[in-house]
Structures are given as C-alpha cells and as structure tokens.
N, C-alpha and C. Protein backbone atom coordinates (compact mmCIF):
# COMPACT_ATOMS: atom_id res chain seq x y z
N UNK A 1 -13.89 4.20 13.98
CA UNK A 1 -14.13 3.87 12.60
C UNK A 1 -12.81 3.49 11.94
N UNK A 2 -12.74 2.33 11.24
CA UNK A 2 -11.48 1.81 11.02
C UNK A 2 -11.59 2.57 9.55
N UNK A 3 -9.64 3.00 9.02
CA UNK A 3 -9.35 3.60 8.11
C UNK A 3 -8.33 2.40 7.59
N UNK A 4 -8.21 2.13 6.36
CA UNK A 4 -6.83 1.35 5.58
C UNK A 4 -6.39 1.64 4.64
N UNK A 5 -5.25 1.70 4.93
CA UNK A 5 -4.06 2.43 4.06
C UNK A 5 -3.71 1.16 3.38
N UNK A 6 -3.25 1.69 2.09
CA UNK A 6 -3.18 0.83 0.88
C UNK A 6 -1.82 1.45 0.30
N UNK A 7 -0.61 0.38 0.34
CA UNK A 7 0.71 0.46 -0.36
C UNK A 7 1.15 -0.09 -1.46
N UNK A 8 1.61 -0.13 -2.66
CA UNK A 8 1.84 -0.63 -3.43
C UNK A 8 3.30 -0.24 -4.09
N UNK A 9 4.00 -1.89 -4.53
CA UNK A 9 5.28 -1.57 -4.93
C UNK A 9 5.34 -2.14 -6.38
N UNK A 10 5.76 -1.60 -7.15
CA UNK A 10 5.50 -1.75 -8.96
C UNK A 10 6.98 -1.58 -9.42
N UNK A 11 6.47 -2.07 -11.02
CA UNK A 11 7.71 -1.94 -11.64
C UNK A 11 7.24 -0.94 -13.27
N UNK A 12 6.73 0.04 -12.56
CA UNK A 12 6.77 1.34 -13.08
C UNK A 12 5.82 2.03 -12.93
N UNK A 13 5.66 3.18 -12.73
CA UNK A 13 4.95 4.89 -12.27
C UNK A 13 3.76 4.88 -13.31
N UNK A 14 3.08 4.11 -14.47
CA UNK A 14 2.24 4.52 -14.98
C UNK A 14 1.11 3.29 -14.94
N UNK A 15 -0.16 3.41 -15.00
CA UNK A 15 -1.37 2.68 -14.18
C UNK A 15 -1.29 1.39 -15.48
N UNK A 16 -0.88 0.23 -15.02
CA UNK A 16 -0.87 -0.53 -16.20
C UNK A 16 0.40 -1.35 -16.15
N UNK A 17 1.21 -1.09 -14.89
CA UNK A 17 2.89 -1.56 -14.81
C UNK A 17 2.73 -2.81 -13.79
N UNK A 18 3.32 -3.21 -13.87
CA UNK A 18 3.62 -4.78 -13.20
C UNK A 18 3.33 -4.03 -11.70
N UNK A 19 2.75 -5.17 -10.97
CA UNK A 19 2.59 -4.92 -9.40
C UNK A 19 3.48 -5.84 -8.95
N UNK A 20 4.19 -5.46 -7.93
CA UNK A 20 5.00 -6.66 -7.32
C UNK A 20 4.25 -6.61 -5.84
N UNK A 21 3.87 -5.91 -5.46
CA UNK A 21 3.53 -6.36 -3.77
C UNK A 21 2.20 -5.42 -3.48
N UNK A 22 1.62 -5.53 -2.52
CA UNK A 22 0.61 -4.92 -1.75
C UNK A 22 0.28 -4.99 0.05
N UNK A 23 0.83 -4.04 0.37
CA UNK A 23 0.73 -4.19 1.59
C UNK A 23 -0.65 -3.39 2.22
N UNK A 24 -1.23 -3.75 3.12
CA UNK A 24 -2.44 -2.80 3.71
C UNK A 24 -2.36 -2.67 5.22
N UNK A 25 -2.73 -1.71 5.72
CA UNK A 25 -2.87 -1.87 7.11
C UNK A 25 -4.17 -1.06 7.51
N UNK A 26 -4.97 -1.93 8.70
CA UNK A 26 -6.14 -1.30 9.34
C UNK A 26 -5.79 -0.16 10.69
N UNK A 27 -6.38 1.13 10.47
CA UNK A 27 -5.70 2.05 11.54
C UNK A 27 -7.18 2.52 11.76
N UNK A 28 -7.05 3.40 13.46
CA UNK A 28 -8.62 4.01 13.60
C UNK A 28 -7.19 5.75 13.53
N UNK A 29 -7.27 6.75 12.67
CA UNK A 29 -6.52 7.89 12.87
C UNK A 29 -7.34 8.98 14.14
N UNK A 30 -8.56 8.53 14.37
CA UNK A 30 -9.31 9.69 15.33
C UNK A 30 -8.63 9.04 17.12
N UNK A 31 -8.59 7.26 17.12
CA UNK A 31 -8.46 6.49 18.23
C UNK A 31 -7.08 6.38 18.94
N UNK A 32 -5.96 5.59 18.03
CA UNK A 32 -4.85 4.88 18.53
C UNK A 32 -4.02 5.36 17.16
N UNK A 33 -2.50 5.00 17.76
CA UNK A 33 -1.50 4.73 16.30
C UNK A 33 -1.90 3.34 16.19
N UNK A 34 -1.20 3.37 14.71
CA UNK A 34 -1.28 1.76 14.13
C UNK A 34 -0.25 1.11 14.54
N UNK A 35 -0.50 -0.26 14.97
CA UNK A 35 0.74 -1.13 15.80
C UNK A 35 1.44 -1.44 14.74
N UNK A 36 2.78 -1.30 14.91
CA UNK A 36 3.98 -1.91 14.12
C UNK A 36 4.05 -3.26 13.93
N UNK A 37 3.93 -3.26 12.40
CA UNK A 37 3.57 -5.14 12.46
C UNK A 37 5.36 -5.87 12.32
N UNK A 38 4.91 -7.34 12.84
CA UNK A 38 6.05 -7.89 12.72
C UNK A 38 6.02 -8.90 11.96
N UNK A 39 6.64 -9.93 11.64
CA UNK A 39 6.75 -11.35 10.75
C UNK A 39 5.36 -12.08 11.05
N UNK A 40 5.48 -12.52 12.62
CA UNK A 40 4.75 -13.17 13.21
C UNK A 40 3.04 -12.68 13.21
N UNK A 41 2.91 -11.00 12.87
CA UNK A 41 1.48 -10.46 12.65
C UNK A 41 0.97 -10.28 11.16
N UNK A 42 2.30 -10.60 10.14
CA UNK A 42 1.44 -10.76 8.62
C UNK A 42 0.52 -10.81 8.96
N UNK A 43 -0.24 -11.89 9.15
CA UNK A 43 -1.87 -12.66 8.86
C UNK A 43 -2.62 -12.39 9.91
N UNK A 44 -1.98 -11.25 10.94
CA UNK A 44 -3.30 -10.93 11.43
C UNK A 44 -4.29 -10.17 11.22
N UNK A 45 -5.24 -9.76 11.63
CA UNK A 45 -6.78 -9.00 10.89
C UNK A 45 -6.17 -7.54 11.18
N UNK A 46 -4.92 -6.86 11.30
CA UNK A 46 -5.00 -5.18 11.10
C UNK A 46 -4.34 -5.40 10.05
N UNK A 47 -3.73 -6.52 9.13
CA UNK A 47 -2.38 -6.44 8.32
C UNK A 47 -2.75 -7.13 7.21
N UNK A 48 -2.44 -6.46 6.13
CA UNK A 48 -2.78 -7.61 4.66
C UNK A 48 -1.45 -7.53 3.74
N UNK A 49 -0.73 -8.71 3.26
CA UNK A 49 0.45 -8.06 2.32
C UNK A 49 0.43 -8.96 1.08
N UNK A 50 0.33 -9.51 0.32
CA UNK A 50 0.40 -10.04 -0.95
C UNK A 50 1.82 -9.87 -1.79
N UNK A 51 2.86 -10.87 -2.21
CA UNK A 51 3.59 -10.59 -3.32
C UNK A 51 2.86 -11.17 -4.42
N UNK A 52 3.00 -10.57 -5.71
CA UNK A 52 1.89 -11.00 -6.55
C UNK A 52 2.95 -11.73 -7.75
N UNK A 53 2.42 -13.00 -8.74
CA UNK A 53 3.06 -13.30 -9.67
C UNK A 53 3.37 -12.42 -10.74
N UNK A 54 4.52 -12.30 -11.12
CA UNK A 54 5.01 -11.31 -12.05
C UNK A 54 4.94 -11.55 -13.67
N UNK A 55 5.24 -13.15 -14.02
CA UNK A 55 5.01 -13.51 -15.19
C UNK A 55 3.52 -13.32 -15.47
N UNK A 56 2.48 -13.78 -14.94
CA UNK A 56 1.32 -13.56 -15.14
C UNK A 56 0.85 -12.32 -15.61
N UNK A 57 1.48 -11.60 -14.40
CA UNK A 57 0.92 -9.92 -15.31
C UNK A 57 1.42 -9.39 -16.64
N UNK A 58 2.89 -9.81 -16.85
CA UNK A 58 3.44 -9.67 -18.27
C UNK A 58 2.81 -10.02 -18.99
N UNK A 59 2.61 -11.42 -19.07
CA UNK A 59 1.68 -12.51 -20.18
C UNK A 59 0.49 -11.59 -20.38
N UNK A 60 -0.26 -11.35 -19.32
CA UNK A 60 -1.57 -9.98 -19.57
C UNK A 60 -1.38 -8.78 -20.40
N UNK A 61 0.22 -8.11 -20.07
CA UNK A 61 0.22 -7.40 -20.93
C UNK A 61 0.99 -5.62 -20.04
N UNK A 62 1.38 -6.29 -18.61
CA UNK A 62 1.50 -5.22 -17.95
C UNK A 62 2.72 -4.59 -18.55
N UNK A 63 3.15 -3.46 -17.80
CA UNK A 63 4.49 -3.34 -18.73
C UNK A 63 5.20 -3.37 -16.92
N UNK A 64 7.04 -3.16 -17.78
CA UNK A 64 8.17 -2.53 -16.87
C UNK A 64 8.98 -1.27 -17.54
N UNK A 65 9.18 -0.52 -16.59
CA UNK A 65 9.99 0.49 -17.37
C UNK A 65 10.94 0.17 -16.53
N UNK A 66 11.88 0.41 -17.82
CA UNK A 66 13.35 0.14 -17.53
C UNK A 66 14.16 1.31 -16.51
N UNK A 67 13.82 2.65 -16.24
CA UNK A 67 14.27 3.73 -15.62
C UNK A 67 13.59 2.83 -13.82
N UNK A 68 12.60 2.48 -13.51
CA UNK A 68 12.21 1.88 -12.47
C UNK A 68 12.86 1.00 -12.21
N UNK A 69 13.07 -0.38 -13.17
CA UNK A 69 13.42 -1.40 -12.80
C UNK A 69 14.89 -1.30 -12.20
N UNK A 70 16.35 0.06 -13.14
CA UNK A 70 17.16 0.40 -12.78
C UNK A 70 16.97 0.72 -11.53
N UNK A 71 16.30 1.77 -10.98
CA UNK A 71 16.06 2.21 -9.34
C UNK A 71 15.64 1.45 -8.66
N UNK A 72 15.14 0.33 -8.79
CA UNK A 72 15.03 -1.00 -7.82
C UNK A 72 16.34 -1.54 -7.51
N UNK A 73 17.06 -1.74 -9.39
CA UNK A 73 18.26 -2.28 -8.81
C UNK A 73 19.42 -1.35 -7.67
N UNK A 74 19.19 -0.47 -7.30
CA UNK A 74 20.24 0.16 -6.28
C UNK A 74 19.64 0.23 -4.96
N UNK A 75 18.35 -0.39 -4.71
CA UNK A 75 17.79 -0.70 -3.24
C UNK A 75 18.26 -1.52 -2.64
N UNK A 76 19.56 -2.29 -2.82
CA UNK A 76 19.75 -3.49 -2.18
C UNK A 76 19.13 -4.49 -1.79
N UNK A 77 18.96 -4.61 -0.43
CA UNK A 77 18.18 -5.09 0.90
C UNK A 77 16.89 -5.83 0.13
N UNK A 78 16.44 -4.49 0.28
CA UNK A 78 14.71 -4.08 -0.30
C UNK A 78 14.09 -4.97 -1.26
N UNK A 79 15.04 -4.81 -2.43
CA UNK A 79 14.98 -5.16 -3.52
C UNK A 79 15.37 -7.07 -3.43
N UNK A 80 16.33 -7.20 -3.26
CA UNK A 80 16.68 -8.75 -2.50
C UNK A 80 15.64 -9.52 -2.14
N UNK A 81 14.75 -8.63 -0.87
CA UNK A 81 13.72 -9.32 -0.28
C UNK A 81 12.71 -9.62 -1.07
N UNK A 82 12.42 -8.84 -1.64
CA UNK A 82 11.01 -8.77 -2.34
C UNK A 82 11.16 -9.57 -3.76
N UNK A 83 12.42 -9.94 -4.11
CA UNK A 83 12.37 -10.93 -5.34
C UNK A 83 12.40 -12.24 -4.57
N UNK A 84 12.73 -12.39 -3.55
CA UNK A 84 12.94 -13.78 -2.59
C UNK A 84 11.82 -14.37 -2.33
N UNK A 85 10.53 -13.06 -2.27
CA UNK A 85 9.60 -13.77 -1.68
C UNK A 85 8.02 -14.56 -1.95
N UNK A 86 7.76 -14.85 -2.25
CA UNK A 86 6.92 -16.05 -2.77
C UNK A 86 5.68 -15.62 -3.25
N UNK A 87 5.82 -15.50 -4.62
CA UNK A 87 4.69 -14.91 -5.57
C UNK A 87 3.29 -15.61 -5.38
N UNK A 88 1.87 -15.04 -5.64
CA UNK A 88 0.52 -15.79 -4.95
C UNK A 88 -0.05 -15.39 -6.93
N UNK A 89 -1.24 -16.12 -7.33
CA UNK A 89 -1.75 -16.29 -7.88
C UNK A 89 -2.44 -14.94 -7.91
N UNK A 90 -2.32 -13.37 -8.83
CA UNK A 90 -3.32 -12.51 -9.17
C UNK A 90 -4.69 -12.17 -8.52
N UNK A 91 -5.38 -13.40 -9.31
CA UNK A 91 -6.75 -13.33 -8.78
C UNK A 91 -6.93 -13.98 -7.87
N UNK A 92 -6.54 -15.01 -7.04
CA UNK A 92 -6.82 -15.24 -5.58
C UNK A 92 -6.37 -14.14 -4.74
N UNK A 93 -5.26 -13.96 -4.76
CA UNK A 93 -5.13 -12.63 -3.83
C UNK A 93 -5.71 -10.92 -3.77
N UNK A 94 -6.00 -11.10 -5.00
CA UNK A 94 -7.16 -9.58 -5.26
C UNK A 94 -8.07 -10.00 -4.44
N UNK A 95 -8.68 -11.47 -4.65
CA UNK A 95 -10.17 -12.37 -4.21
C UNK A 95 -9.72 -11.98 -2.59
N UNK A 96 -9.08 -12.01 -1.87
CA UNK A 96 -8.63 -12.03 -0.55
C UNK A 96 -8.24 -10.53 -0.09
N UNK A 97 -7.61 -10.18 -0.89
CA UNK A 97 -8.02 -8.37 -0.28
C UNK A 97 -9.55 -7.89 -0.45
N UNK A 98 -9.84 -8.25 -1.16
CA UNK A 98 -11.84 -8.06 -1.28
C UNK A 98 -12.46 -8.52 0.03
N UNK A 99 -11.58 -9.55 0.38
CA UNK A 99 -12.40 -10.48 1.42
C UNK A 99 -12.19 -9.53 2.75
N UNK A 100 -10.69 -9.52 2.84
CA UNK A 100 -10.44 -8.81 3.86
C UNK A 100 -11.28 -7.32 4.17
N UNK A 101 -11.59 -6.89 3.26
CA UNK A 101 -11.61 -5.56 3.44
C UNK A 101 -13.76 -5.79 3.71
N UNK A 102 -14.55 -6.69 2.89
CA UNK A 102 -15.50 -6.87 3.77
C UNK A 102 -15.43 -7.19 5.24
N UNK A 103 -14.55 -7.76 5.44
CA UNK A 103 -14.41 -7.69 6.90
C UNK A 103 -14.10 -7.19 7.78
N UNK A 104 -13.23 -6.38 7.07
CA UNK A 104 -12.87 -4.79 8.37
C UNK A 104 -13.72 -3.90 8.18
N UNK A 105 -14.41 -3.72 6.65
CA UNK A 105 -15.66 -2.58 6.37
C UNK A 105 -15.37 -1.17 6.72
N UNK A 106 -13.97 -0.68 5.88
CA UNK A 106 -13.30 0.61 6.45
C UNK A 106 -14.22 1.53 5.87
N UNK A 107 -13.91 2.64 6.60
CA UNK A 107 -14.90 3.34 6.07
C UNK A 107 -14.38 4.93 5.08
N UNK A 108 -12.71 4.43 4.97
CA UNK A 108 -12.02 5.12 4.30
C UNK A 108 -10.85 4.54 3.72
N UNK A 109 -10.32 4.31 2.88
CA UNK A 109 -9.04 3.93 2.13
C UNK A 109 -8.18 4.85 1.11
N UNK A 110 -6.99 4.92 2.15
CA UNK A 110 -5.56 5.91 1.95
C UNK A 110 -5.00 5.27 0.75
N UNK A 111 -4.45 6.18 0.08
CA UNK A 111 -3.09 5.74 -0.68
C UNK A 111 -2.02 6.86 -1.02
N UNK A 112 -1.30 6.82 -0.52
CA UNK A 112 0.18 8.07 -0.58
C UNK A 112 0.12 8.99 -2.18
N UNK A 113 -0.61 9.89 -2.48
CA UNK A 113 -0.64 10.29 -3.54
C UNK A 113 -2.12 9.82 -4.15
N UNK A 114 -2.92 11.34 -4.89
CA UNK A 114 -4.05 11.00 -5.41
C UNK A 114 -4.19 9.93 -6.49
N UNK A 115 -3.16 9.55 -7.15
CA UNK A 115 -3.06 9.05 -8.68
C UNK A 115 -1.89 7.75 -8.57
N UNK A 116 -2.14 7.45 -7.24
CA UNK A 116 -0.62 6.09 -7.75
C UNK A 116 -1.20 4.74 -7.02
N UNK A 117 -1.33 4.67 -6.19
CA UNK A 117 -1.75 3.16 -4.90
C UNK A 117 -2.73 3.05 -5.84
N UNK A 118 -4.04 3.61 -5.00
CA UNK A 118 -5.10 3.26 -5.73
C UNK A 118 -5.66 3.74 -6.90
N UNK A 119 -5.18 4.34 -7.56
CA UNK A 119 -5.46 3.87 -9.46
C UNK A 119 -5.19 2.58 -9.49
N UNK A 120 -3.78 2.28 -9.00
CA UNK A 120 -3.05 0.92 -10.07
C UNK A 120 -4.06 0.23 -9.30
N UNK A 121 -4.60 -0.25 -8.24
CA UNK A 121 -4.94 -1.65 -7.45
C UNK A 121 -6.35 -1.07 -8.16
N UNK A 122 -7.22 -0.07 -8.53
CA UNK A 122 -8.43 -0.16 -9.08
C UNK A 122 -8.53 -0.59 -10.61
N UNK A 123 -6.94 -0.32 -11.11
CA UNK A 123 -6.82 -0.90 -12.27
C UNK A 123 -6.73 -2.39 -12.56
N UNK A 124 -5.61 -2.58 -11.60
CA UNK A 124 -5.26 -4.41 -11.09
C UNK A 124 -6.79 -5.23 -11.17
N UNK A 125 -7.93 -4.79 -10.08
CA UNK A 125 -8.88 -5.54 -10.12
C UNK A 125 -9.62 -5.42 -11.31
N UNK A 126 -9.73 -4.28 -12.66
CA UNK A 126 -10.41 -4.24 -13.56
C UNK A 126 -9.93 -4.95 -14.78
N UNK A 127 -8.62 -5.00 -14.04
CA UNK A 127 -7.87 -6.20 -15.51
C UNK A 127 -8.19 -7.53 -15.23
N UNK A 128 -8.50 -7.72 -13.92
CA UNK A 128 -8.66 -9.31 -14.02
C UNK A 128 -10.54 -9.28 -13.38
N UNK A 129 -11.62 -8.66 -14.14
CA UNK A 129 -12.67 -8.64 -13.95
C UNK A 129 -13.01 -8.80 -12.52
N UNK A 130 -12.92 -7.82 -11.79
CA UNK A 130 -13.22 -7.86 -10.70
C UNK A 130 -13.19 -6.24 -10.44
N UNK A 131 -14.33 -6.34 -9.13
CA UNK A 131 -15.00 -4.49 -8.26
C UNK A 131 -13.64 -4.59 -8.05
N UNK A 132 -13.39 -3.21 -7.83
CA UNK A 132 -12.70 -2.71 -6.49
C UNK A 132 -13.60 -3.14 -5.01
N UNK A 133 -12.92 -3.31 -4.07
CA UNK A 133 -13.44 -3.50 -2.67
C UNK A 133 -14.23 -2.12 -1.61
N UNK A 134 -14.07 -0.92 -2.92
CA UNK A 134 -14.59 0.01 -1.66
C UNK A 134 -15.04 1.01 -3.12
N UNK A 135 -15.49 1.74 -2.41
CA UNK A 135 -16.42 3.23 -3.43
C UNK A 135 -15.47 4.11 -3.27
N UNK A 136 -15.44 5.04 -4.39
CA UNK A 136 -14.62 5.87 -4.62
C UNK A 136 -15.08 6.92 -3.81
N UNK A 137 -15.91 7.12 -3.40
CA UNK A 137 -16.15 8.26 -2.27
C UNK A 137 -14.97 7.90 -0.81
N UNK A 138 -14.72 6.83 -0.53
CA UNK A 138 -13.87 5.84 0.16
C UNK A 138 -12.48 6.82 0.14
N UNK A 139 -12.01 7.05 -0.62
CA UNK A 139 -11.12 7.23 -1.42
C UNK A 139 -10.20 8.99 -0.67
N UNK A 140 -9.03 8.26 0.05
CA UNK A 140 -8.36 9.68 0.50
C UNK A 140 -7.02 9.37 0.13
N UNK A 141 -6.30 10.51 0.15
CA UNK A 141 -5.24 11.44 -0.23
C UNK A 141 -4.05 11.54 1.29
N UNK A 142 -2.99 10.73 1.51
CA UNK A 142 -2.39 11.14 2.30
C UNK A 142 -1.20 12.87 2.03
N UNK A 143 -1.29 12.99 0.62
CA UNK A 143 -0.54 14.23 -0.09
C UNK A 143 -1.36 15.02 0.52
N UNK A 144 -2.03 15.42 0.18
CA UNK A 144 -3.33 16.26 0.46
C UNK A 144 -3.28 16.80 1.79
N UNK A 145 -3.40 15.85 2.57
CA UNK A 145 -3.79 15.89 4.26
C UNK A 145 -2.36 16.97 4.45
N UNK A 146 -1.10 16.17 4.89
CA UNK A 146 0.42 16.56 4.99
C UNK A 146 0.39 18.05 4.19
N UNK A 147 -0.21 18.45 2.91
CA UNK A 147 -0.01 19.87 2.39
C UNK A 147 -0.59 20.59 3.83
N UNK A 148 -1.66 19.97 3.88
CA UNK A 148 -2.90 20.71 3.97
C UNK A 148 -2.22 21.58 6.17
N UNK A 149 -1.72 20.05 6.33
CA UNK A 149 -1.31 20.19 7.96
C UNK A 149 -0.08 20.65 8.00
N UNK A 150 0.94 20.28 7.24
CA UNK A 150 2.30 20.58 7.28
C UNK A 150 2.95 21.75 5.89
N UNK A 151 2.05 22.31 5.26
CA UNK A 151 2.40 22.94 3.72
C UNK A 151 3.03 22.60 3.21
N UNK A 152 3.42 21.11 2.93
CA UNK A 152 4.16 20.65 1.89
C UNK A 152 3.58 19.06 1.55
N UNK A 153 3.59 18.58 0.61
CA UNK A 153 3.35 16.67 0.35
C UNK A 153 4.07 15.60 0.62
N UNK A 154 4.84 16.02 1.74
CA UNK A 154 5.06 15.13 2.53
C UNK A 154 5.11 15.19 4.14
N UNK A 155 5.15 14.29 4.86
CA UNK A 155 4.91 14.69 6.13
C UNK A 155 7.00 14.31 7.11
N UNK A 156 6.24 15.26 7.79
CA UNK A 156 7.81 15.31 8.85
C UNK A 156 8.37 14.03 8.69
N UNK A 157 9.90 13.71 9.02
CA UNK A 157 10.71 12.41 9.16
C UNK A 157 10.43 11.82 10.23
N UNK A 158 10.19 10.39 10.31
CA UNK A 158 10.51 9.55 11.59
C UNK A 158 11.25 8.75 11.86
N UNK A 159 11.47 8.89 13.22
CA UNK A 159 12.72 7.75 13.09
C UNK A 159 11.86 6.27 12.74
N UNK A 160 12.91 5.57 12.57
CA UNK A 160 12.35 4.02 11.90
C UNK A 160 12.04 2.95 12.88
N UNK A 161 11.29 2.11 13.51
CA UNK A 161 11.75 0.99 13.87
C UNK A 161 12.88 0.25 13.73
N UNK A 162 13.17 -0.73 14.54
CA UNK A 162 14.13 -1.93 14.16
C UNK A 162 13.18 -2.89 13.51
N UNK A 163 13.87 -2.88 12.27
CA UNK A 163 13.70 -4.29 11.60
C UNK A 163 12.49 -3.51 10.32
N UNK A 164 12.37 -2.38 10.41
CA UNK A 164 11.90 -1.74 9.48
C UNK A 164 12.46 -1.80 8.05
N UNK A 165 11.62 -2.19 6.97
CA UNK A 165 12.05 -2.32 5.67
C UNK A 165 12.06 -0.99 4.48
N UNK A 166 12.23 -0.18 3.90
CA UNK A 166 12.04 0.93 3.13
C UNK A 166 11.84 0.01 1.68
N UNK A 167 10.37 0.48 1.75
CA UNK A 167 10.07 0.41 0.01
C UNK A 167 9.58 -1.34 -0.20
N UNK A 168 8.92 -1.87 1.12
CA UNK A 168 8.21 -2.64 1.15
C UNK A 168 6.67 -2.38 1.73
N UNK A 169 6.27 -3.27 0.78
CA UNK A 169 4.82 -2.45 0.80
C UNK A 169 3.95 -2.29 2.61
N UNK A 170 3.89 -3.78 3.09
CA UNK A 170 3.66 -3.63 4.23
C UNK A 170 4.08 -2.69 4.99
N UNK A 171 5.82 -2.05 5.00
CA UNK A 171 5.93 -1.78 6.49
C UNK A 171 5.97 0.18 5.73
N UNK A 172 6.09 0.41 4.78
CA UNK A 172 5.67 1.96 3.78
C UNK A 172 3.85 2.13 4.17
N UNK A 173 3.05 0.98 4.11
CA UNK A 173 1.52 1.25 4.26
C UNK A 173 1.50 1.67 6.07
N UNK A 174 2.12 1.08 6.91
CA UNK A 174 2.02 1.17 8.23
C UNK A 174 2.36 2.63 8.40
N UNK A 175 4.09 2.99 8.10
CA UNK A 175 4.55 4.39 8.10
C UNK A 175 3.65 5.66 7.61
N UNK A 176 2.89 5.62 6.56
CA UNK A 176 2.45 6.47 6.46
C UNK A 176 0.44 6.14 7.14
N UNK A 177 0.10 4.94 7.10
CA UNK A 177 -0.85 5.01 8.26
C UNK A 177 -0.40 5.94 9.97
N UNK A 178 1.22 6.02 10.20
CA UNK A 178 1.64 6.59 11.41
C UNK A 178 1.77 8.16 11.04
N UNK A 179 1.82 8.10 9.70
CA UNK A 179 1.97 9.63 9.53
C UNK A 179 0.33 10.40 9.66
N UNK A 180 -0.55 9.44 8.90
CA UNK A 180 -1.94 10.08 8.97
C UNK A 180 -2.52 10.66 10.05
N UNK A 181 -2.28 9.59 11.62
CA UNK A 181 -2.46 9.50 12.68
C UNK A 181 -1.84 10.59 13.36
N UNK A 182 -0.74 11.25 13.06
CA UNK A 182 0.16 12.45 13.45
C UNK A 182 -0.42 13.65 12.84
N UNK A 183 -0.80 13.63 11.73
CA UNK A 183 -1.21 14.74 11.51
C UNK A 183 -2.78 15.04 11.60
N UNK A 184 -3.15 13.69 12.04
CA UNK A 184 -4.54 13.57 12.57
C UNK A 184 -4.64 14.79 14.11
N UNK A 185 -3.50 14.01 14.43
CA UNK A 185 -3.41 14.60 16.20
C UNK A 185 -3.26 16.04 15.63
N UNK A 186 -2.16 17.11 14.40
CA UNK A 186 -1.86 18.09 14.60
C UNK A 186 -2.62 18.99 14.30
N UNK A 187 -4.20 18.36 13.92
CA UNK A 187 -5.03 18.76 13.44
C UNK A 187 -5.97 19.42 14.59
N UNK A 188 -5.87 18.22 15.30
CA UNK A 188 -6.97 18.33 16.65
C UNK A 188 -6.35 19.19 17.84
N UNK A 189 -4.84 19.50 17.53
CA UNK A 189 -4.87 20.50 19.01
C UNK A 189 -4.54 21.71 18.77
C-alpha cells in the first residue's frame, strides 16, 4: 500500500505564508525503503517537486516573515538553489499534485509535524478553490510516530547521501519518508 510524504518549504511558520516549493515522495513503509531520488528521477511516478510562483501568492495576499526570510538567508547552498529555480504557475501545479496523487491513490499522506506540511498545502489548495487531493482521515504525523518509537519528535540522525540537499523540499520529503520506514522496521521487531 503506497504511503506519500509531503514536504514543504515556506517563507514563514504560520498557515497563510508564501510557499516556495513542494516536494512529495511515494514510499510502501510496511515493503521497501524509498529510493533516493536524483535530477534525472524528478518526473518519475515515486517523485513530485514543484517550485511555486512567489509574486502570485503575495499579490493573493500570502505573507513573509521577516525572522524566516532572515534564516533562509544563512542557508547558503539551499537557499541559492531554490531562488535559481524556475517558478510554475500556483494552480497548474496544485492541478498536477491532485493529478499525481489520483494516480498513485496513497492510502496515507505524511507531513513532518501535525500542524505545518499539510495545513499549509490544505490551505494552498483552499486559497486557490480547489479539494485537497486526499481525506483527512489520510492524514499522518511523522512527530507522533518517532515520539511514539524513539520518545522524542524526532527520529535518530542519518548519514546523508551524496548530492543530498538540506531544506529542499524533495530530498527533506524522501529523508523523512526513510525515517518512517526505520521506525516502521523498529516497530516490527
């Protein structure tokens, strides 16, 4: 049964703040780990990532907080990339995570924390008249799990891949899809 984890990178902590990216990844946590995606697997069917237009959401009305936007500016790298990279039209790309996600038909969707991923992306699609792609019964808690397996809200360190990005949405949705899957396993033995 396929599970997808849902990442999101913003320009501020409260449901209503500019989205800059969305990364997703399709994982089975009972089956396999999730494969480490690369450049060349963006667009394949386990991987979804979107940078989204930024003026658009302003003009709507999103906000930025300035304490965020500061902590972006000391990401370097991170931060570099993700202004470099090529903003998509709002509602086509909501229209295309909808799409995607009829087509994988998960039968659960993660987001790192009860109140942050998916609020904002259930908010995102209600600002620009559109469902969310899944039912809130759908709806899990990677905090939760990690208390629940490890007693604390976050889960153990891993080492990184090469070519691994921190605090991009894609390769943050994969990492903690690898964390689910780990504590999936620490569950079962």
């Amino acid at each position: 049964m396929k599970h997808l984890m849902i990442d999101i990178e913003t320009l501020g902590l409260e449901v209503g703040s500019v989205v800059l990216s969305l990364g997703a990844v399709v994982f089975e946590p009972y089956r396999q780990k999730p494969v480490y995606p690369t450049v060349t697997e963006f667009a394949d069917s386990l991987y979804f990532y979107r940078v989204f237009n930024r003026d658009s959401q302003i003009w709507q009305g999103k906000k930025i907080s300035a304490d965020t936007l500061c902590w972006w500016s000391g990401q370097g790298e991170a931060w570099r990339k993700l202004m470099s990279e090529p903003q998509e039209d709002v509602y086509l790309a909501l229209t295309e995570l909808s799409k995607f996600c009829t087509r994988i038909q998960p039968c659960a969707v993660w987001g790192h924390g009860a109140a942050f991923d998916l609020s904002h992306v259930e908010n995102f699609y209600r600002s620009y008249q559109l469902d969310p792609p899944w039912h809130y019964r759908m709806q899990r808690d990677t905090r939760t799990l990690y208390d629940v397996v490890y007693g604390k809200d976050e889960a153990p360190r891993q080492d990184l891949p090469y070519g691994f990005v921190k605090h991009h949405a894609l390769y943050d949705a994969w990492l903690q899809a690898q964390s689910v899957y780990d504590a999936y396993e620490e569950l079962s033995a």
